[in-house]
Protein backbone atom coordinates (compact mmCIF):
# COMPACT_ATOMS: atom_id res chain seq x y z
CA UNK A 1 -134.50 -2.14 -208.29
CA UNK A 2 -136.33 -0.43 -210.88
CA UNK A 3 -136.47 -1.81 -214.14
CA UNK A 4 -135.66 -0.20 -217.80
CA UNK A 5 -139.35 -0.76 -218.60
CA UNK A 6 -141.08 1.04 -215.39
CA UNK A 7 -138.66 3.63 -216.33
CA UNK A 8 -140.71 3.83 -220.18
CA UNK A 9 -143.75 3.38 -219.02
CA UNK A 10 -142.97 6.74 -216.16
CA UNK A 11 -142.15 8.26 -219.37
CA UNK A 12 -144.78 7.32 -221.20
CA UNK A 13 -147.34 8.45 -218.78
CA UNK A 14 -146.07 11.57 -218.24
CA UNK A 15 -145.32 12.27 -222.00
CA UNK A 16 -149.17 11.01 -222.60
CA UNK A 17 -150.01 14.13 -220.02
CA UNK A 18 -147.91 16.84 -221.55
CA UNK A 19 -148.68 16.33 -225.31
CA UNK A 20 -152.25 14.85 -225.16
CA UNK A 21 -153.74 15.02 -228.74
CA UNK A 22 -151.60 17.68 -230.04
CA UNK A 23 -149.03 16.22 -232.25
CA UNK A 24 -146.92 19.08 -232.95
CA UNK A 25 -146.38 19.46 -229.27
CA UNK A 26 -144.85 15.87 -228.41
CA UNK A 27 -141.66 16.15 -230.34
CA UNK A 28 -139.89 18.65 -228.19
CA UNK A 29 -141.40 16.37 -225.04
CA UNK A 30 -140.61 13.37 -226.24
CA UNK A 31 -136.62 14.69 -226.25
CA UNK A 32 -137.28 15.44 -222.33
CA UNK A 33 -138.28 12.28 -221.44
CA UNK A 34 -135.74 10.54 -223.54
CA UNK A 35 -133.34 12.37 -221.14
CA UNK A 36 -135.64 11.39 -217.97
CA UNK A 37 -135.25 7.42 -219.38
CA UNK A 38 -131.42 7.91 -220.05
CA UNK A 39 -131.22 9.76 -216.72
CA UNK A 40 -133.04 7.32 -214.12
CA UNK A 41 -131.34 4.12 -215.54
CA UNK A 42 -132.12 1.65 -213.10
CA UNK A 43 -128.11 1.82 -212.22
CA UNK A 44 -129.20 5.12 -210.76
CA UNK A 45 -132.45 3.89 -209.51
CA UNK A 46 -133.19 4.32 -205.56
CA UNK A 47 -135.99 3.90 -203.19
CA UNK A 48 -137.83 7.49 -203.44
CA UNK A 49 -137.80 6.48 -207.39
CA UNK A 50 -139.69 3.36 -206.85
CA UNK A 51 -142.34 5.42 -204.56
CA UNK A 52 -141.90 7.96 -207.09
CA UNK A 53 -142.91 5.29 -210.14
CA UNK A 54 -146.15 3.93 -207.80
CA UNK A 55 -147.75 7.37 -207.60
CA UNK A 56 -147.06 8.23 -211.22
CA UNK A 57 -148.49 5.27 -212.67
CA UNK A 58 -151.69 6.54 -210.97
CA UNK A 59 -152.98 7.95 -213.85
CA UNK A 60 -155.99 9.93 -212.15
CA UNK A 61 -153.11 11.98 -210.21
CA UNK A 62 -151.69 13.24 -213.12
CA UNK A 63 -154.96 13.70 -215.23
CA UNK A 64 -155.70 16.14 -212.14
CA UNK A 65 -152.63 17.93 -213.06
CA UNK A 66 -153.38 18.24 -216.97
CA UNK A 67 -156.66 19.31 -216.55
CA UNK A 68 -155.70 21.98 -213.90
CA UNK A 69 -155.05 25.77 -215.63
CA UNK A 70 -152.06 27.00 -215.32
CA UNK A 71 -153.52 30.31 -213.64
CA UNK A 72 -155.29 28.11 -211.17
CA UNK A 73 -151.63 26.37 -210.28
CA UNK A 74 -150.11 29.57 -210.13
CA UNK A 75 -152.80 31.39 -207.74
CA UNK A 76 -152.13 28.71 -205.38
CA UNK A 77 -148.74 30.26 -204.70
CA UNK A 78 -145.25 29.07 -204.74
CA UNK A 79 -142.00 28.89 -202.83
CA UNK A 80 -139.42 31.40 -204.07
CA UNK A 81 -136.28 30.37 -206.60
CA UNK A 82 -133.20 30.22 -204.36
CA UNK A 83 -130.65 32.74 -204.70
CA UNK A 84 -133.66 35.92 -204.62
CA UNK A 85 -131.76 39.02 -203.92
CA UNK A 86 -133.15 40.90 -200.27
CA UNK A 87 -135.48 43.47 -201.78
CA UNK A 88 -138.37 42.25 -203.88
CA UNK A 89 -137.52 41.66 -207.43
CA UNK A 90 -140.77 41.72 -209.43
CA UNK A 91 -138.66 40.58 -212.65
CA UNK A 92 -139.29 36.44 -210.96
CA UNK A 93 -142.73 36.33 -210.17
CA UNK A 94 -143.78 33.70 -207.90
CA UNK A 95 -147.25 33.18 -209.33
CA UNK A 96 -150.31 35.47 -209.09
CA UNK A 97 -150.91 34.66 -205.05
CA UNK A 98 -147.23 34.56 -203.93
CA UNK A 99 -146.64 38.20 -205.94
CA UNK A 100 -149.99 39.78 -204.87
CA UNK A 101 -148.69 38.90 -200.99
CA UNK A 102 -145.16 40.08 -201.74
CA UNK A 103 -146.80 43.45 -204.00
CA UNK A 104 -148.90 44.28 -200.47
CA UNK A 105 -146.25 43.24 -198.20
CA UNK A 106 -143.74 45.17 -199.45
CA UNK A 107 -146.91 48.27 -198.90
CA UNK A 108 -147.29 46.74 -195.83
CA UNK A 109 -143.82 47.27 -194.61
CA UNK A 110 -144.27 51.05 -195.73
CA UNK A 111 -146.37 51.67 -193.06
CA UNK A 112 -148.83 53.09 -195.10
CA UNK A 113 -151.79 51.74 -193.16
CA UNK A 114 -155.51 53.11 -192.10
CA UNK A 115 -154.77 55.93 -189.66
CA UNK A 116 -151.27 56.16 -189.78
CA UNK A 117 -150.14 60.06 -190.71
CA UNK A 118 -146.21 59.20 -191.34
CA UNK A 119 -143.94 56.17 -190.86
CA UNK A 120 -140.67 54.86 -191.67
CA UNK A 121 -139.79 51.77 -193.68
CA UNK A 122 -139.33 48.72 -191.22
CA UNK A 123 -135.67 48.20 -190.60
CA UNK A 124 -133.53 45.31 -189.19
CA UNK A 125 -130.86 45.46 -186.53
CA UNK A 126 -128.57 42.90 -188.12
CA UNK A 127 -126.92 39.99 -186.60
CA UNK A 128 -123.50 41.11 -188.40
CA UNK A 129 -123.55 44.46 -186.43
CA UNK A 130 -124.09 43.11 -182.93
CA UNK A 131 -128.13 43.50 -182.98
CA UNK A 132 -131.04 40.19 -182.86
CA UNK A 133 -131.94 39.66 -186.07
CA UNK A 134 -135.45 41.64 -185.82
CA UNK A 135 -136.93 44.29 -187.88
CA UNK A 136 -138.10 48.00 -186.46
CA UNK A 137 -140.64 50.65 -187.79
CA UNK A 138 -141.28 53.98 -186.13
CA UNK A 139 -144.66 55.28 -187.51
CA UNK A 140 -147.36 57.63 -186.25
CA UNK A 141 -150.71 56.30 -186.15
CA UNK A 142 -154.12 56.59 -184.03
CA UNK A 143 -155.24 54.50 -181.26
CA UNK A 144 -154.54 53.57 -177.94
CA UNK A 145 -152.06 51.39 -176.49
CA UNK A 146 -153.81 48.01 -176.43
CA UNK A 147 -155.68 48.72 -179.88
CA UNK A 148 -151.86 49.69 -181.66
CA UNK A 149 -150.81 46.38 -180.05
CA UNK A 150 -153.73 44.30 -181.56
CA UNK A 151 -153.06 46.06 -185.41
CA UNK A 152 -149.33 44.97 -184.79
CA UNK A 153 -150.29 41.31 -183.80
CA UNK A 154 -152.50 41.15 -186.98
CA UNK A 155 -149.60 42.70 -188.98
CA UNK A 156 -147.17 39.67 -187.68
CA UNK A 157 -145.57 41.74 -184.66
CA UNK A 158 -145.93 43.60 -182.01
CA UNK A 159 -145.09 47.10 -180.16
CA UNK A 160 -141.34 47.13 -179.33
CA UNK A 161 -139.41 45.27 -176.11
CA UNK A 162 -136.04 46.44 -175.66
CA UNK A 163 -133.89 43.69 -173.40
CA UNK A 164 -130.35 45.94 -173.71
CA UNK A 165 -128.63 49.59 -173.40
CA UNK A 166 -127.72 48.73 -177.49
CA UNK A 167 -130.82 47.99 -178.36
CA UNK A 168 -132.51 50.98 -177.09
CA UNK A 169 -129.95 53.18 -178.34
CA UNK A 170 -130.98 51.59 -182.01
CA UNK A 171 -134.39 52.04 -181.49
CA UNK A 172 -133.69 55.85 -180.23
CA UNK A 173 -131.73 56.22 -183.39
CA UNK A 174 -135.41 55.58 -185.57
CA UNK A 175 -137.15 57.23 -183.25
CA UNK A 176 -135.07 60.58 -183.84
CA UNK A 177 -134.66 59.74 -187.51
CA UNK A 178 -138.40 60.37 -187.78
CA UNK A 179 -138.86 64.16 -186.74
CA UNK A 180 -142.49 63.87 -185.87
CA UNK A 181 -142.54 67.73 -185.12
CA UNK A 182 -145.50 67.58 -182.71
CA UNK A 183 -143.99 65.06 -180.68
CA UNK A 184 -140.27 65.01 -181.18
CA UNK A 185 -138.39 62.78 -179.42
CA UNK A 186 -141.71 60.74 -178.25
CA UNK A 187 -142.99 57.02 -178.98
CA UNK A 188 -144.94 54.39 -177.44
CA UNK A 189 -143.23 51.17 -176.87
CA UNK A 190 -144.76 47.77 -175.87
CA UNK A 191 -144.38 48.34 -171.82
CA UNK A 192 -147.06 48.73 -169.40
CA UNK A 193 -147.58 48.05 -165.90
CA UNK A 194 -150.14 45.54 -164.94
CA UNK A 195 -152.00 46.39 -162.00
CA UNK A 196 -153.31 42.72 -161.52
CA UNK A 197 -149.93 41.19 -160.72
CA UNK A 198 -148.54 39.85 -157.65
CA UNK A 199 -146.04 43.08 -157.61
CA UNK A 200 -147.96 45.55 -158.35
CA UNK A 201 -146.84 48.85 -156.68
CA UNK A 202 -146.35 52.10 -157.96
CA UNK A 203 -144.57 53.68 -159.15
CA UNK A 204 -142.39 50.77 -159.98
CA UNK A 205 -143.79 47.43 -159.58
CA UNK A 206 -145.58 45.10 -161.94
CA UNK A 207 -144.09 46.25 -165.25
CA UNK A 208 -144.60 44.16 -167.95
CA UNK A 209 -144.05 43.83 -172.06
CA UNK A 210 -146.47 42.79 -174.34
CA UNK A 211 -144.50 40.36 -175.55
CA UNK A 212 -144.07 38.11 -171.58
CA UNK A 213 -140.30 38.68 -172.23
CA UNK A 214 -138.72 39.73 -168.85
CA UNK A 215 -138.42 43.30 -167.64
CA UNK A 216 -135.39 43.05 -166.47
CA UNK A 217 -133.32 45.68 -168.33
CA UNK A 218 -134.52 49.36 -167.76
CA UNK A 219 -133.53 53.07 -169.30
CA UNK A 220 -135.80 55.24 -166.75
CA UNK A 221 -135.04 58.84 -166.92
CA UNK A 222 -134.27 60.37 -163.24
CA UNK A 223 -137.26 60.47 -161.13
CA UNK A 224 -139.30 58.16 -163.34
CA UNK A 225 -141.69 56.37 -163.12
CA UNK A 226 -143.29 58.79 -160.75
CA UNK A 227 -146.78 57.65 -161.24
CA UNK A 228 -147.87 61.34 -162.18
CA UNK A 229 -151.52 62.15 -161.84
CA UNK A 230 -151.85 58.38 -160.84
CA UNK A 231 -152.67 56.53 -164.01
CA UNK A 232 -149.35 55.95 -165.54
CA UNK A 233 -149.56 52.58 -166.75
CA UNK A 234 -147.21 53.15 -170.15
CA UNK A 235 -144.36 52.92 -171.31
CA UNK A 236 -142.30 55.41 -173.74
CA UNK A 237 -139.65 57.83 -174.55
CA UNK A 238 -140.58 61.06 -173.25
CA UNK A 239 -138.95 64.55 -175.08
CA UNK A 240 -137.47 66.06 -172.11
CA UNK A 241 -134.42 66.58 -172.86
CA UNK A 242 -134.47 63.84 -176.17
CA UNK A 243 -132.17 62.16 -174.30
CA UNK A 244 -134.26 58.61 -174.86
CA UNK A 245 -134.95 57.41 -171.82
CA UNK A 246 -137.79 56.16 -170.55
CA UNK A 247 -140.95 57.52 -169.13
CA UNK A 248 -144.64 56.21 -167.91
CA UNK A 249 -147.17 57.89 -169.24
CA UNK A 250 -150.74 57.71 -169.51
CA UNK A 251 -152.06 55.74 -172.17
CA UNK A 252 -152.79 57.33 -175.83
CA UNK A 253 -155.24 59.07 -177.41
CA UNK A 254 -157.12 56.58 -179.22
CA UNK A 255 -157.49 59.32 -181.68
CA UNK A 256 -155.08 62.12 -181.88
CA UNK A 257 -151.96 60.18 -184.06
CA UNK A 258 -148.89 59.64 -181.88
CA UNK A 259 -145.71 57.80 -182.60
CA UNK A 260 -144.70 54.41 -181.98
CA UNK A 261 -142.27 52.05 -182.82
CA UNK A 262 -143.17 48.18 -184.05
CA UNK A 263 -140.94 44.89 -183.70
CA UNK A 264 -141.17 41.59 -185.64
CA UNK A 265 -139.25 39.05 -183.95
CA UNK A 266 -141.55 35.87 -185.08
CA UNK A 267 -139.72 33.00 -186.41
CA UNK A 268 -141.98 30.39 -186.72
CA UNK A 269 -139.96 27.82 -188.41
CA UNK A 270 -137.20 27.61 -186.28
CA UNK A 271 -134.26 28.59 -188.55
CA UNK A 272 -132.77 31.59 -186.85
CA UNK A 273 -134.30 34.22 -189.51
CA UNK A 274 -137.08 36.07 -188.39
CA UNK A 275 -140.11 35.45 -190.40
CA UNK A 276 -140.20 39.46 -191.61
CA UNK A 277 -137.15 39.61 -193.26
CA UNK A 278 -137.83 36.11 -195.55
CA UNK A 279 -140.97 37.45 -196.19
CA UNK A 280 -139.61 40.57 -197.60
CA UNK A 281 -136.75 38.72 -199.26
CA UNK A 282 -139.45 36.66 -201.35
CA UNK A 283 -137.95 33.40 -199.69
CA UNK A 284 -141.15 32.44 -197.68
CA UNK A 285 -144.86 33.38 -199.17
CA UNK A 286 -147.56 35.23 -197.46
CA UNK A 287 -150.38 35.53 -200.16
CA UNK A 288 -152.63 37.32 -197.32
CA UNK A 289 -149.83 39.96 -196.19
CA UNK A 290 -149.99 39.53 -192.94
CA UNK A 291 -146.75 39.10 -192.28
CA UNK A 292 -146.63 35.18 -191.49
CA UNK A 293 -145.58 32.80 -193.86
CA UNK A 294 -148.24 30.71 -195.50
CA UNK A 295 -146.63 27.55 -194.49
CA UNK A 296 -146.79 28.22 -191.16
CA UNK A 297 -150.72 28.98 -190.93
CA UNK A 298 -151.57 25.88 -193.42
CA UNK A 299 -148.83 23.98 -190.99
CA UNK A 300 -146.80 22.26 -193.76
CA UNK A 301 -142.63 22.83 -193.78
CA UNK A 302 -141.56 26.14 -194.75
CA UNK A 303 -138.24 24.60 -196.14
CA UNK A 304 -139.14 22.00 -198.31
CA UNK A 305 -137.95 23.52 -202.07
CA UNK A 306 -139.21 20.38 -203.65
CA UNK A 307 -142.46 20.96 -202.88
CA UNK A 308 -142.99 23.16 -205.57
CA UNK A 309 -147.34 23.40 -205.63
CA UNK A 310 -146.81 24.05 -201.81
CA UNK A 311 -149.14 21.50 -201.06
CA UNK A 312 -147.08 19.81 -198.06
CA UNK A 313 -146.05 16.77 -200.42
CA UNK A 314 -143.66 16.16 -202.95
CA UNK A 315 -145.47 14.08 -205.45
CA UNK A 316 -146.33 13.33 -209.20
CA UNK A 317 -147.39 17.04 -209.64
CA UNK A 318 -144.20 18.50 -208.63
CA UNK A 319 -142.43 16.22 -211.01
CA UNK A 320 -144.81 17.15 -213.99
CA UNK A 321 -144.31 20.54 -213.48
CA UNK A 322 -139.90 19.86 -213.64
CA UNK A 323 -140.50 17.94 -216.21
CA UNK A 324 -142.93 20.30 -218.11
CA UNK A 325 -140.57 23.10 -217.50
CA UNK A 326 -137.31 21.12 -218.83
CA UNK A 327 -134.35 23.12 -219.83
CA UNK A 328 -136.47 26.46 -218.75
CA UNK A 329 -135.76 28.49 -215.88
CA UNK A 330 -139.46 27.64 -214.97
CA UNK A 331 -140.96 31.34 -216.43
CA UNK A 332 -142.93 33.58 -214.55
CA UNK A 333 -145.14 30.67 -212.62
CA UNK A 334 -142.94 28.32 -211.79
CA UNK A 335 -139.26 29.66 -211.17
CA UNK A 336 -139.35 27.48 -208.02
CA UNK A 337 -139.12 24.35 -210.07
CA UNK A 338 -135.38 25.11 -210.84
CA UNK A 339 -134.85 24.11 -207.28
CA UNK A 340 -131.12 25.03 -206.93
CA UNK A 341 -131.29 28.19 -208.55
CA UNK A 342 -128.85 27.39 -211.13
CA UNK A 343 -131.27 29.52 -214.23
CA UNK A 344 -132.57 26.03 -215.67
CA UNK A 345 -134.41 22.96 -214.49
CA UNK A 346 -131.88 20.22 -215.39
CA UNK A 347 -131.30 16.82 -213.50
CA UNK A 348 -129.82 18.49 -210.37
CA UNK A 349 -133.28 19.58 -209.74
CA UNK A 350 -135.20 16.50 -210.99
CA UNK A 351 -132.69 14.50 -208.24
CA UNK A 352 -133.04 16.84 -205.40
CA UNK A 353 -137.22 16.23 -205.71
CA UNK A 354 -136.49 12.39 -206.35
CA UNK A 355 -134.70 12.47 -203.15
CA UNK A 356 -137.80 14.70 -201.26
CA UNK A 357 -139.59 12.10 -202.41
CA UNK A 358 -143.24 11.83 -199.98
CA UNK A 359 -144.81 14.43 -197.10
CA UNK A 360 -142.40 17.64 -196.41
CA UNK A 361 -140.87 17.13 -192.71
């Protein structure tokens, strides 16, 4: 059990922190941490309190804290508030690295990129209408096959698969909705046939997607793939007849600008949403825009709220910023530390880091 006066001297330290030498700044603190006392009464006291009083009391910790700018805490990044509407709201700003990566991503997902002429705005065939969750962009842009598959893996995603007759008729749908006039009914997708597997044979043997999924579902237009002129290793929709089925073809121009159509399908912390989508919604950072969330390249959990400095731990500098930002909404750095999303950092939040207590799992 923790006792009434580890409890004072918790608030003590952390009151010692926030006012420092400035007098007329303690009063309003002081109130905060008489709360913090009347709220962790040792009645209420639990384990992740007592690791939580340890690392406090380590006064170095939260020296480190005080003597760290605010604009230095807030380029590190943050998690999002809960509750962020879908679209980008730049009214909660998520400090300066976690809005610069949302500002680009949300260029990003534009399609306005180095030698791209036109493109849509990614869109996502929703669960809720009988698609997979992942998000689609038809643009028009130079380069071959293998160097527009590269840009897409450095953008988060890659040039489309299609594993159903529904989901090529939704990616026909974006195709058509983009009236490239020099190429209607055209694009690239992420298909080719690999000439070094163990069934190779033309004209239909050894196809492959970029992506290792399995070729098993196909939409080839009558008489294709014919091999024509003998080097058609691609895949796409053809214009024909704009009918949207499939053709080989030769692989593109690396420089004339042709259309093709991107996928993100990446969720790399396992929680059914792909990776795009929270990215875009503000709920997972991605201060270097490209599309993967920062948690997963620094390999810490992506779904630890608590964790407000994003530094993998929940620790003495998460609670100085709840406790800093008492009965706020957090402001424009820190509108993460209102953990449940209620519009002020009250005890709900201050118990839901208590109990996050140590390294994010």
């Amino acid at each position: 059990r923790v006792s009434a006066a580890e409890l004072d001297r918790l608030a003590m330290l952390l009151g010692d922190v926030r006012c420092g030498a400035n007098a007329a700044e303690c009063a309003p603190h002081e109130s905060r941490l008489r709360y913090l006392r009347s709220y962790l009464r040792p009645a209420k006291a639990s384990k992740s309190i007592a690791a939580l009083l340890a690392l406090a009391a380590t006064t170095a910790v939260i020296s480190q804290f005080a003597t760290k700018s605010s604009h230095d805490l807030a380029s590190s990044g943050s998690l999002a508030a809960r509750g962020m509407p879908a679209a980008f709201d730049s009214s909660r700003s998520r400090g300066d690295g976690a809005m610069r990566g949302s500002v680009v991503a949300g260029v990003l997902s534009a399609g306005l990129f180095a030698g791209s002429a036109l493109a849509q705005d990614a869109v996502q065939w929703r669960i809720e209408d009988g698609g997979n969750g992942h998000w689609y962009q038809v643009e028009v842009a130079s380069g071959d096959f293998w160097q527009k598959q590269a840009t897409a893996t450095t953008r988060g995603g890659h040039l489309a698969t299609v594993q159903s007759g529904s989901e090529n008729s939704f990616i026909a749908a974006l195709v058509a909705a983009l009236a490239w006039p020099n190429e209607a009914c055209s694009a690239s997708l992420g298909g080719y046939q690999d000439r070094n597997s163990a069934d190779f044979s033309e004209p239909a043997g050894g196809w492959r997607w970029v992506t290792g999924e399995p070729f098993d579902f196909t939409a080839w237009r009558g008489g294709e793939p014919n091999n024509h002129g003998g080097s058609e290793d691609f895949l796409g929709f053809w214009r024909f007849d704009c009918a949207y089925m499939w053709n080989d073809g030769g692989n593109p121009d690396p420089v004339s600008p042709f259309p093709t159509v991107l996928e993100w399908s990446a969720d790399c912390n396992s929680d059914g949403i792909v990776d795009f989508g929270q990215i875009r919604a503000g709920e997972l950072d991605d201060a270097n825009a490209n599309n993967i969330p920062d948690c997963c390249e620094q390999g810490v959990a992506c779904d630890c709220p608590a964790d407000i400095d994003e530094s993998g731990t929940v620790d003495a500098i998460d609670l100085a910023i709840v406790i800093g930002y008492w009965g706020t909404d957090g402001g424009k750095q820190y509108p993460q530390a209102d953990i449940d999303g209620s519009g002020e950092i009250d005890g709900a939040d201050l118990a839901t880091l208590l109990g996050s207590w140590g390294a994010c799992e």
